[in-house]
Every structure is written in C-alpha cells, then in structure tokens.
C-alpha atoms as a PDB file:
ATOM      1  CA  UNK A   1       6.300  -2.272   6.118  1.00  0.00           C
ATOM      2  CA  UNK A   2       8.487  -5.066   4.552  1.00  0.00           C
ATOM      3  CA  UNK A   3       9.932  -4.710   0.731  1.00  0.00           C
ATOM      4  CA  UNK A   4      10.880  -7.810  -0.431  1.00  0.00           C
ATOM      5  CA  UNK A   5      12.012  -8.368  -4.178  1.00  0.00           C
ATOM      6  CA  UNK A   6       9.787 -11.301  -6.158  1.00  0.00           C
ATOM      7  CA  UNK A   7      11.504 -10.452  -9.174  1.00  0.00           C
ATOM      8  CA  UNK A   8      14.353  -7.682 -10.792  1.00  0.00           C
ATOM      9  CA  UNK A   9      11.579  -5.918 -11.512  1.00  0.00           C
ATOM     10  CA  UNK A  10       8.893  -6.836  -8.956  1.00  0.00           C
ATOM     11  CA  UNK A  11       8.443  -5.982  -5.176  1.00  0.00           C
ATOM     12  CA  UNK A  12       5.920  -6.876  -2.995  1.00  0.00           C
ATOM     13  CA  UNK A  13       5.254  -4.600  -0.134  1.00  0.00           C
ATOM     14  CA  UNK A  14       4.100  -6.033   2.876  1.00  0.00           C
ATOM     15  CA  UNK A  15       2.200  -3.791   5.307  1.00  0.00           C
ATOM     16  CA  UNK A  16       0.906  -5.654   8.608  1.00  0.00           C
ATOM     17  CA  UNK A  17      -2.885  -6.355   6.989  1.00  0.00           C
ATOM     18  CA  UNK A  18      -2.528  -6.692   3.495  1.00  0.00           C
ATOM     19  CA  UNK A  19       0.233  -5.732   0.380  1.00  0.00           C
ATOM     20  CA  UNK A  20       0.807  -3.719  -2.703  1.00  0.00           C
ATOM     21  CA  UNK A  21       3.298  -4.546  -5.193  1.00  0.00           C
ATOM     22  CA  UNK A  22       5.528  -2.569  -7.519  1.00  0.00           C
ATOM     23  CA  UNK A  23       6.220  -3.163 -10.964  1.00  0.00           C
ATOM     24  CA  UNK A  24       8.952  -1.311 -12.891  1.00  0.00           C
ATOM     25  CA  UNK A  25       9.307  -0.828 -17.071  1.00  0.00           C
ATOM     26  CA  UNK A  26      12.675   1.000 -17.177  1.00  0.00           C
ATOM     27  CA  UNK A  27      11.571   4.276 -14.843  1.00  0.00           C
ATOM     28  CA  UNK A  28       7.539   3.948 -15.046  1.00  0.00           C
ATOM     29  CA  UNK A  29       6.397   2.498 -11.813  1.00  0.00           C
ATOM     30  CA  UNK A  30       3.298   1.085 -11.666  1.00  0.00           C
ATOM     31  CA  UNK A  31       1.488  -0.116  -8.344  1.00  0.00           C
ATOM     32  CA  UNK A  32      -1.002  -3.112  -8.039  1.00  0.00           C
ATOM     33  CA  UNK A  33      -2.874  -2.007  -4.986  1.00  0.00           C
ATOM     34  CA  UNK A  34      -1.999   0.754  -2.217  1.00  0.00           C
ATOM     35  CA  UNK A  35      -2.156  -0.469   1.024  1.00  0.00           C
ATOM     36  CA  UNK A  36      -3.761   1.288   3.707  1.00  0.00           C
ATOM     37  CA  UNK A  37      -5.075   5.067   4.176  1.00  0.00           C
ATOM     38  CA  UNK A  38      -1.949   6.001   6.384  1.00  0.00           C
ATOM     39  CA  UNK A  39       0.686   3.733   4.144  1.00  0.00           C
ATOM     40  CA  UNK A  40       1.600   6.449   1.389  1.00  0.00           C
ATOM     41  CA  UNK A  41       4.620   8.023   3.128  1.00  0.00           C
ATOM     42  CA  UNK A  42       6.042   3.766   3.496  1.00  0.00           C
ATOM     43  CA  UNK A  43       5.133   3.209   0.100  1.00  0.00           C
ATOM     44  CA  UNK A  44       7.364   6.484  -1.145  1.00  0.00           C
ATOM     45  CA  UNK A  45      10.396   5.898   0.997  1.00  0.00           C
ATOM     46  CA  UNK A  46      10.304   1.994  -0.509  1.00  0.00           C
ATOM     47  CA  UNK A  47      10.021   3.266  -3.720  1.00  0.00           C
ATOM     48  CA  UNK A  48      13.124   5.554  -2.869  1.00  0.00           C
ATOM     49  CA  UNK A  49      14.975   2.650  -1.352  1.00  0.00           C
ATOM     50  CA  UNK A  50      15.325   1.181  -4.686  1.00  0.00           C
ATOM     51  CA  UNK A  51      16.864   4.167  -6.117  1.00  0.00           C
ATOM     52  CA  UNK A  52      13.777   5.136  -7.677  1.00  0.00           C
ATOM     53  CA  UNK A  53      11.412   8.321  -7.820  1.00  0.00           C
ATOM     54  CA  UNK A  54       7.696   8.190  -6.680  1.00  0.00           C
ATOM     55  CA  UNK A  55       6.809  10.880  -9.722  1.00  0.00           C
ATOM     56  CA  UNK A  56       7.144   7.929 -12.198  1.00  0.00           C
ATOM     57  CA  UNK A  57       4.679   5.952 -10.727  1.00  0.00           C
ATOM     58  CA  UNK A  58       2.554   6.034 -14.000  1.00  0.00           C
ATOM     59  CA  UNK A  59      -0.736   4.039 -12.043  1.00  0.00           C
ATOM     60  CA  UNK A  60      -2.348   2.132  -9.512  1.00  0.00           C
ATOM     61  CA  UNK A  61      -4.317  -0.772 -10.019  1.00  0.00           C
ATOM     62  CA  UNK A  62      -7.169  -1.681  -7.836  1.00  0.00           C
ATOM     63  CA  UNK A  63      -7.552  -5.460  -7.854  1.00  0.00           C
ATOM     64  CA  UNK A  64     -10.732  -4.539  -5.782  1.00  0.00           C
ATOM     65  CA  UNK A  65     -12.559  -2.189  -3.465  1.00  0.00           C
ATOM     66  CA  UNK A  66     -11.246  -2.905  -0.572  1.00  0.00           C
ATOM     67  CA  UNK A  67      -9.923  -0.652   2.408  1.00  0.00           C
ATOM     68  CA  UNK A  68      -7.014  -2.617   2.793  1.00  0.00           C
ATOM     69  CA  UNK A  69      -6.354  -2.385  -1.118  1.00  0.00           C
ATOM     70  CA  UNK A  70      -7.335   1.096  -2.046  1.00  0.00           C
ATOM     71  CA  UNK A  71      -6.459   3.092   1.167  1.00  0.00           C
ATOM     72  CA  UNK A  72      -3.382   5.199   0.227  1.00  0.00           C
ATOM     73  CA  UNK A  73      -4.174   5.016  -3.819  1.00  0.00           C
ATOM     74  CA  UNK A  74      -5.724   8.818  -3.751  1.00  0.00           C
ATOM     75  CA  UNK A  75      -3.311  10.599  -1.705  1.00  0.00           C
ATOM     76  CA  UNK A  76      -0.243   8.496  -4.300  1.00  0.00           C
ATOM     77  CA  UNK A  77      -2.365   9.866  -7.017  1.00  0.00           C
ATOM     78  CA  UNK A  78      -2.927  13.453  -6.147  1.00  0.00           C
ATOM     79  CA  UNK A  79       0.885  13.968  -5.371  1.00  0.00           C
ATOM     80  CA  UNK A  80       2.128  12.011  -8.464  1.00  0.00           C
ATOM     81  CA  UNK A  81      -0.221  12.067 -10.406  1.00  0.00           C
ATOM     82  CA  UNK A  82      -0.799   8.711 -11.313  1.00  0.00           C
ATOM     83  CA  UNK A  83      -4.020   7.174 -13.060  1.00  0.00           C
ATOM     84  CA  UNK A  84      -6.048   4.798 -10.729  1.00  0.00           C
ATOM     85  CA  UNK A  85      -7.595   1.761 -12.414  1.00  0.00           C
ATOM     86  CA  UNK A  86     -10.590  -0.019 -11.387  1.00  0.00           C
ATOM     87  CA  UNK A  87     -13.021  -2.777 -12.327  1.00  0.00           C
ATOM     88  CA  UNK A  88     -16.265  -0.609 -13.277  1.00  0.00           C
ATOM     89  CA  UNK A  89     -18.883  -3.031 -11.014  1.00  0.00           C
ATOM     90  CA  UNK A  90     -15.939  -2.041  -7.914  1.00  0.00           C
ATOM     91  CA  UNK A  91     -15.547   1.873  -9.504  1.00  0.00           C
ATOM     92  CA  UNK A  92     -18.921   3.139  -7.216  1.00  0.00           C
ATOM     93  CA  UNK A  93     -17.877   2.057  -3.940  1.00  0.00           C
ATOM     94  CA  UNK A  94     -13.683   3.235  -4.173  1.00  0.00           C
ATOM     95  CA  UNK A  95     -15.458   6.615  -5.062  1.00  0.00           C
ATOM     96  CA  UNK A  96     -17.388   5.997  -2.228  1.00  0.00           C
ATOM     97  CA  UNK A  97     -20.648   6.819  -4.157  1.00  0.00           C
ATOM     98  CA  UNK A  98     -21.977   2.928  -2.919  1.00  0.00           C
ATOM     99  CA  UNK A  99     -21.480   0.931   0.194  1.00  0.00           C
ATOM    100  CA  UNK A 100     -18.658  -1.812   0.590  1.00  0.00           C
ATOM    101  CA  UNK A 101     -20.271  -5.040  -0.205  1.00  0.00           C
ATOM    102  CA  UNK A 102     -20.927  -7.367   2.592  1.00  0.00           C
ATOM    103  CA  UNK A 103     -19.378 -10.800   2.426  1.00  0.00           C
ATOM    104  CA  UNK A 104     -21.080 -13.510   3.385  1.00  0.00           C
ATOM    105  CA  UNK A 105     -18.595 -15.295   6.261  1.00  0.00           C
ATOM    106  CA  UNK A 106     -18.133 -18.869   7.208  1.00  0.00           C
ATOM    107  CA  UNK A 107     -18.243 -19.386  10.587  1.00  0.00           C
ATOM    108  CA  UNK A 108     -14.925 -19.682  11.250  1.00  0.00           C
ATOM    109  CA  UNK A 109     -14.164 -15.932   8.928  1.00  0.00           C
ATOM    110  CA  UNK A 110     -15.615 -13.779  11.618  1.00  0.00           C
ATOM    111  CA  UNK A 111     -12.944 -13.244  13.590  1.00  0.00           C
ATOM    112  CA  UNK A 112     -10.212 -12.683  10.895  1.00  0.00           C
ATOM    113  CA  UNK A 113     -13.202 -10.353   9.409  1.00  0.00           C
ATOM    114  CA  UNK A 114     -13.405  -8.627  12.630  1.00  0.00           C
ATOM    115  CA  UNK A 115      -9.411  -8.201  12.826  1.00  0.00           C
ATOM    116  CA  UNK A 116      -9.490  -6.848   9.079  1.00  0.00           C
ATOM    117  CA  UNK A 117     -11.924  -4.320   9.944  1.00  0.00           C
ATOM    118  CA  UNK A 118      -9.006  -2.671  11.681  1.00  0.00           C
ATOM    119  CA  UNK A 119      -7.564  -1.264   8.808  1.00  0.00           C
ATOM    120  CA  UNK A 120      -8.422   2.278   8.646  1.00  0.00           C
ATOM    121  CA  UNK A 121     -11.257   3.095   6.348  1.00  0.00           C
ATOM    122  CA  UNK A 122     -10.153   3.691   2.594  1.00  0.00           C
ATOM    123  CA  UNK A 123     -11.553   8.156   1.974  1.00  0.00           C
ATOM    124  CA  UNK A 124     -13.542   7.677  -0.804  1.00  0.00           C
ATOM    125  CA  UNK A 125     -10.777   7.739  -4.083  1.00  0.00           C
ATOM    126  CA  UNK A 126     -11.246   8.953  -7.395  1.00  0.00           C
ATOM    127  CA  UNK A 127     -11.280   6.077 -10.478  1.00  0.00           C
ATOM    128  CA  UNK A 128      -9.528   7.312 -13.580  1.00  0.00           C
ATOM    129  CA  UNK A 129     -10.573   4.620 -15.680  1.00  0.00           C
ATOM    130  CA  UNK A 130     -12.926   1.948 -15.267  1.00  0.00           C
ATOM    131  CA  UNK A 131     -11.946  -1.802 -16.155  1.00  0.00           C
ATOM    132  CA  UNK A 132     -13.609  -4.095 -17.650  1.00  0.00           C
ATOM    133  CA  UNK A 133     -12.503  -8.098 -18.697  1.00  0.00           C
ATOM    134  CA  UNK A 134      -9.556  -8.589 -21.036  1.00  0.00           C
ATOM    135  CA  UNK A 135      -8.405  -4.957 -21.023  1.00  0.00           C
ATOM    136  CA  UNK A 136      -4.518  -4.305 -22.196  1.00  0.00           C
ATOM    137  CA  UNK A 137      -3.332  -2.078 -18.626  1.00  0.00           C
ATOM    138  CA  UNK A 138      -0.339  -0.593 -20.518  1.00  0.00           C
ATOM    139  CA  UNK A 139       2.414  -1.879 -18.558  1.00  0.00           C
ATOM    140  CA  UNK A 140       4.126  -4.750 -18.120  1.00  0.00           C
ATOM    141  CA  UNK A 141       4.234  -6.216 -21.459  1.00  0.00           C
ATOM    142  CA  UNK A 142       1.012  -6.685 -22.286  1.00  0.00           C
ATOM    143  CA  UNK A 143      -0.730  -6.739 -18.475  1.00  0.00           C
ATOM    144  CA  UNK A 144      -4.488  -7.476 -19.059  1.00  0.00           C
ATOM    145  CA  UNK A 145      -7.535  -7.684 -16.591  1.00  0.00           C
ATOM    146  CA  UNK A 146      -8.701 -11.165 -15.641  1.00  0.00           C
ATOM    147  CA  UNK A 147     -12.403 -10.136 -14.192  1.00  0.00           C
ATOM    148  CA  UNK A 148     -12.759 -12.574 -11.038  1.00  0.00           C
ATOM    149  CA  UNK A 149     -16.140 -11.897  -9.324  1.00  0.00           C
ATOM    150  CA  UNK A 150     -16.658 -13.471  -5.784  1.00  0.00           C
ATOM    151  CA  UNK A 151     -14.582 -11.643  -3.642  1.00  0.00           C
ATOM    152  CA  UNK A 152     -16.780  -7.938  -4.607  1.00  0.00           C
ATOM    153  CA  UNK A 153     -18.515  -8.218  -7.911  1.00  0.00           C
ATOM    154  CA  UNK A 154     -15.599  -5.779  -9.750  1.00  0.00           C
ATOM    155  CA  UNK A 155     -12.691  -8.039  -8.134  1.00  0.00           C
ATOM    156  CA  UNK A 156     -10.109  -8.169 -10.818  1.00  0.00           C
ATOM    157  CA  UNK A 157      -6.772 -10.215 -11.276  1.00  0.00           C
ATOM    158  CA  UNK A 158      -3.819  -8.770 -13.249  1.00  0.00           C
ATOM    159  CA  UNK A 159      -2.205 -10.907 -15.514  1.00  0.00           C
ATOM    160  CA  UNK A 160       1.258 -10.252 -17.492  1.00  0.00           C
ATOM    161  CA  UNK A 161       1.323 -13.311 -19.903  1.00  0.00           C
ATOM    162  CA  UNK A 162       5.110 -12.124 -21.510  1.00  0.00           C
ATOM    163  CA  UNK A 163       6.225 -12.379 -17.740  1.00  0.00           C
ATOM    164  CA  UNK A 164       4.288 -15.162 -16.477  1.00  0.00           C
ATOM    165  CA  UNK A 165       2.709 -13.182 -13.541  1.00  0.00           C
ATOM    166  CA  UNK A 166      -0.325 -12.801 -11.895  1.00  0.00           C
ATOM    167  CA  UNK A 167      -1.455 -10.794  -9.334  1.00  0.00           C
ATOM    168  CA  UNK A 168      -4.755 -12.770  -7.838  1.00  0.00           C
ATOM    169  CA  UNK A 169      -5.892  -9.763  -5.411  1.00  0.00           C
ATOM    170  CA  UNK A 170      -8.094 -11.626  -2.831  1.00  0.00           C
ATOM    171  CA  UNK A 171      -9.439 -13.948  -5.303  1.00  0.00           C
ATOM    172  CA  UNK A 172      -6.649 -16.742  -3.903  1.00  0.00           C
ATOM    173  CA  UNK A 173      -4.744 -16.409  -0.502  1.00  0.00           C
ATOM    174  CA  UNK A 174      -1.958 -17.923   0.818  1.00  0.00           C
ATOM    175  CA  UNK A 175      -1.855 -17.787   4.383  1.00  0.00           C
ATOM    176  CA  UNK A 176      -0.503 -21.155   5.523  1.00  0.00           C
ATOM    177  CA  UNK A 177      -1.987 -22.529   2.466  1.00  0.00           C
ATOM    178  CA  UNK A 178      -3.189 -21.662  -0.768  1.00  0.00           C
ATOM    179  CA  UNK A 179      -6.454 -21.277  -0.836  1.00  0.00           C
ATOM    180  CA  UNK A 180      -9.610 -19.359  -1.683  1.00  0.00           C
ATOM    181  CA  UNK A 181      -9.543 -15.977  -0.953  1.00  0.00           C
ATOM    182  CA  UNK A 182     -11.819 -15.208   2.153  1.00  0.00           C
ATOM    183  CA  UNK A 183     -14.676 -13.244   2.761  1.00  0.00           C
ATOM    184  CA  UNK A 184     -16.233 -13.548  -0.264  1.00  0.00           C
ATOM    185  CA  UNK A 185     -19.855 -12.427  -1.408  1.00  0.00           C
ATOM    186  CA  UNK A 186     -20.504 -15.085  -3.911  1.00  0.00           C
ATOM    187  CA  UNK A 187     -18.642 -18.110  -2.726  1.00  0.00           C
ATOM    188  CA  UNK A 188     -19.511 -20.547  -6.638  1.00  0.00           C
ATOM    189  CA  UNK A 189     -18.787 -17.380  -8.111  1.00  0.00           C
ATOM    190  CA  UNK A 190     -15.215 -17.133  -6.235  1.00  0.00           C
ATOM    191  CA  UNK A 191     -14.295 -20.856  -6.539  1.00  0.00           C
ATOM    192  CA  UNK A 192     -15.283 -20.263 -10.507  1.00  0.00           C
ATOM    193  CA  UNK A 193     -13.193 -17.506 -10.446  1.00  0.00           C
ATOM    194  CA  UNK A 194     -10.134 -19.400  -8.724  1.00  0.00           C
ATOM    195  CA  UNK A 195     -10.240 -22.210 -11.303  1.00  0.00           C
ATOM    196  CA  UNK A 196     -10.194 -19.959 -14.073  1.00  0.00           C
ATOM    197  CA  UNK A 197      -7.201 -18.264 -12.398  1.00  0.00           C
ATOM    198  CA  UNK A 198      -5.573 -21.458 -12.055  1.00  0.00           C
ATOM    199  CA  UNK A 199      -6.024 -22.159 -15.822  1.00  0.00           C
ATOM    200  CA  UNK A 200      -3.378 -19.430 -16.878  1.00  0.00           C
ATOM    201  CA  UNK A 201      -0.882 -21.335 -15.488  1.00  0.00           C
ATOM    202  CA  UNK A 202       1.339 -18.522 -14.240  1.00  0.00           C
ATOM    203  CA  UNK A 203       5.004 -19.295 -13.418  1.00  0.00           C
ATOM    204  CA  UNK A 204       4.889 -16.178 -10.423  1.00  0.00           C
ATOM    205  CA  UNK A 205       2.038 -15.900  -8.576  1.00  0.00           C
ATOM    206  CA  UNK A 206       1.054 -12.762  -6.274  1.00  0.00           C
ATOM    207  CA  UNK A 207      -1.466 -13.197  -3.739  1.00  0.00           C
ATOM    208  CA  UNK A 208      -3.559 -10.018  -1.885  1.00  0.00           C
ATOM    209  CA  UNK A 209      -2.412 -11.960   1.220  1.00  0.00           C
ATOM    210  CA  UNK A 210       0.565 -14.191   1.447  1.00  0.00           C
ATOM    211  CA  UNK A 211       3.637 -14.743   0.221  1.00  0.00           C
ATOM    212  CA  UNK A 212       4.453 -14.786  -3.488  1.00  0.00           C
ATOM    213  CA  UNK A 213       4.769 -18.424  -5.177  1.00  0.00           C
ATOM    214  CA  UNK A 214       7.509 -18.674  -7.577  1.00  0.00           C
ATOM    215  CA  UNK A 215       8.147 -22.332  -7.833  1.00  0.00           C
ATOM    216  CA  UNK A 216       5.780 -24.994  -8.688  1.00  0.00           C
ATOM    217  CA  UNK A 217       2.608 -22.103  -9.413  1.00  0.00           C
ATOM    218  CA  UNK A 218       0.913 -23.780 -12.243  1.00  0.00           C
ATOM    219  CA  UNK A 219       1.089 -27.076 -10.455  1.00  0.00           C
ATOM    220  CA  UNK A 220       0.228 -25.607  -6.897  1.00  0.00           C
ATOM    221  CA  UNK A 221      -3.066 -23.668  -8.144  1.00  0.00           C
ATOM    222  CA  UNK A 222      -4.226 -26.442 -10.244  1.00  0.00           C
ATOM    223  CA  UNK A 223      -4.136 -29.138  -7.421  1.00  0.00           C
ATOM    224  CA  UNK A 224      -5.254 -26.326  -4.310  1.00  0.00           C
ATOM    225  CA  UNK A 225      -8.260 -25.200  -7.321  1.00  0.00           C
ATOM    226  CA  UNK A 226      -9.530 -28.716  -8.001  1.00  0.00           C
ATOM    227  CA  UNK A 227      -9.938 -29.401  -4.562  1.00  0.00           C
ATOM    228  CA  UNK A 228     -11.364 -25.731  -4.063  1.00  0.00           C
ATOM    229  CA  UNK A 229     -10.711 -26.050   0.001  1.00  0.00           C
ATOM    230  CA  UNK A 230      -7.185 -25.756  -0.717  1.00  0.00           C
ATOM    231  CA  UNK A 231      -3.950 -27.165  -0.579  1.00  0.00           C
ATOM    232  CA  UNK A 232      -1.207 -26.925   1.837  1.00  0.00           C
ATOM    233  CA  UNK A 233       2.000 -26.444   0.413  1.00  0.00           C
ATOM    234  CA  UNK A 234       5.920 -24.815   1.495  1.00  0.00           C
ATOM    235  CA  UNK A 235       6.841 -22.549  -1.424  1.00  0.00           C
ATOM    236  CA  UNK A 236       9.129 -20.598   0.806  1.00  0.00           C
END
C-alpha cells in the first residue's frame, strides 16, 4: 500500500484496487473508506507512520457498498472502536442483509469488472449510523453527505466546504482521465450525480480511483461533467 500526503492533514492510501483516505482534526482520525478485507494491518502501520495512534480513529465513512470500499471497515471498528457511517439505501447490503447491486456494464467495463471482482469479498460489516443527504459527519469542519445515486443507490460523496474537499467515492474516477465513475447501475442517475458534484466547485478533489486533483478541480470537473464522457487532463 502507498501513503501519499494530499494535504497536512489528508492522506490518501493507495492499495493495488482501490483507496481510503485519512483525515486528521488534531488527534481524531477519521477514515473515508477502508480498503480491502485483508488491508487493516496496512492501514494501522500507515496510520503509525505518521506518528499517529489507530485508537483515535473516531469513524469510517462508507462512500458506498462496495468490497473494495468497505472490506477492512469492521475489523478497524471492532479493535478501535470507531463508528461506521453509511448511506441508509447502501446500509442493507454492507450488513450483508441484501445482495451487492449489479451494475449494468458497457461493453468495454467487463473486463475491468471482472479484474475488480478480485478483491476479496467485504464479511458482512456492521453500520453505526445510517446517512442520509445533507447530514453534518462531525469532522472536518463541517463534512456533510452529498447523496450521489448511480454508482449503488446509497453512493454518497463527502464534502468539507471550510476545506474545499471532496471525496467523490466512485461517483467520478480518474484513471487516465476524469471521468464517470464505472460500473454504475443507473448510468442518467450517475451522470446527474457527477454534475451536481461538479457544481460544488471543490478546490481538492478525491476520487475512489485515481489520483487526487489539487489544481485546476473546479475547472477540470466542470468541463469533464458537461461533456459527461470525460475529459483528459495531467493534474500530476
């Protein structure tokens, strides 16, 4: 796993499908997504790297329900204690009380789809407390769910306004470009969801895939969002 600072008080951690990140308030910790099932043990010795301890992690955020998103969230949880957050239409199937939603793929998504379903499966994960749109997270300022169905129908972004972050979850990628999330279940519901993304205006932008944008965001996800395929860009 790579740790790579976005900001003094934002990491990303990069696992080889998918990333969390780390946010930090003085000593609270919180995480916005967990990686995979077998990633908690990289996830504490990052989180020790920095000179910090894993029993302030205060919570995780679920952007959705995802088993390269939720995987390691329970065991985090159980050992720290932590509170795990999750949009309530997404809250069924992290418990693993309902079935991962199928996506309906383009053509050309099946093989990444197939190579994603080599993730080990998320073990069904408690939810502390169920989301739902415009909720205050209690960190970061002022952090407060963006609901952005398309992706799952619970698929949440995180945005702190204070800071001028948001963390998109799989709502928008940026692999190569930036771009509509993949695999998505509702495809007008996910471009929807991208433009209303893009209407924050965020001056850091966190993807669920792909590096984080720090230059040129607002202007970068207004241009890829009006022209919904996309739109390749170099933001380092």
């Amino acid at each position: 796993m790579d740790l790579v600072e976005v900001l003094p008080r934002l990491h990303l951690l990069r696992f080889p499908i998918g990333q969390a990140y780390l946010w930090r308030d003085g000593e609270e910790l919180t995480l916005v997504d967990a990686g995979h099932a077998d990633g908690a043990p990289a996830i504490e010795d990052a989180i020790r790297s920095l000179g910090l301890d894993p029993h302030r992690l205060r919570r995780i955020v679920l952007t959705h329900c995802h088993r390269d998103h939720v995987g390691a969230a329970g065991e985090l949880a159980g050992r720290y204690g932590a509170e795990i957050l999750a949009h309530r239409l997404d809250a069924p199937v992290v418990r693993g009380d309902a079935p991962v939603p199928e996506p309906v793929l383009l053509d050309w998504e099946i093989p990444l789809y197939e190579h994603g379903l080599t993730v080990p499966v998320a073990p069904p994960t408690r939810v502390d407390r169920e989301l739902e749109d415009g909720d205050d997270l209690g960190f970061g300022d002022g952090a407060r769910v963006v609901h952005a169905p398309g992706h799952t129908d619970g698929s949440i972004a995180v945005h702190l306004p204070h800071h001028g972050v948001l963390f998109t979850g799989d709502a928008i990628a940026a692999v190569g470009q930036v771009m509509l999330g993949v695999f998505n279940t509702d495809r007008p519901r996910a471009l929807a969801s991208y433009r209303r993304l893009a209407a924050l205006a965020p001056a850091t932008v966190c993807f669920g895939h792909g590096d984080p944008m720090t230059e040129d965001a607002a202007k970068v996800l207004r241009a890829s969002a009006d022209r919904d395929a996309g739109l390749e860009v170099d933001h380092g």
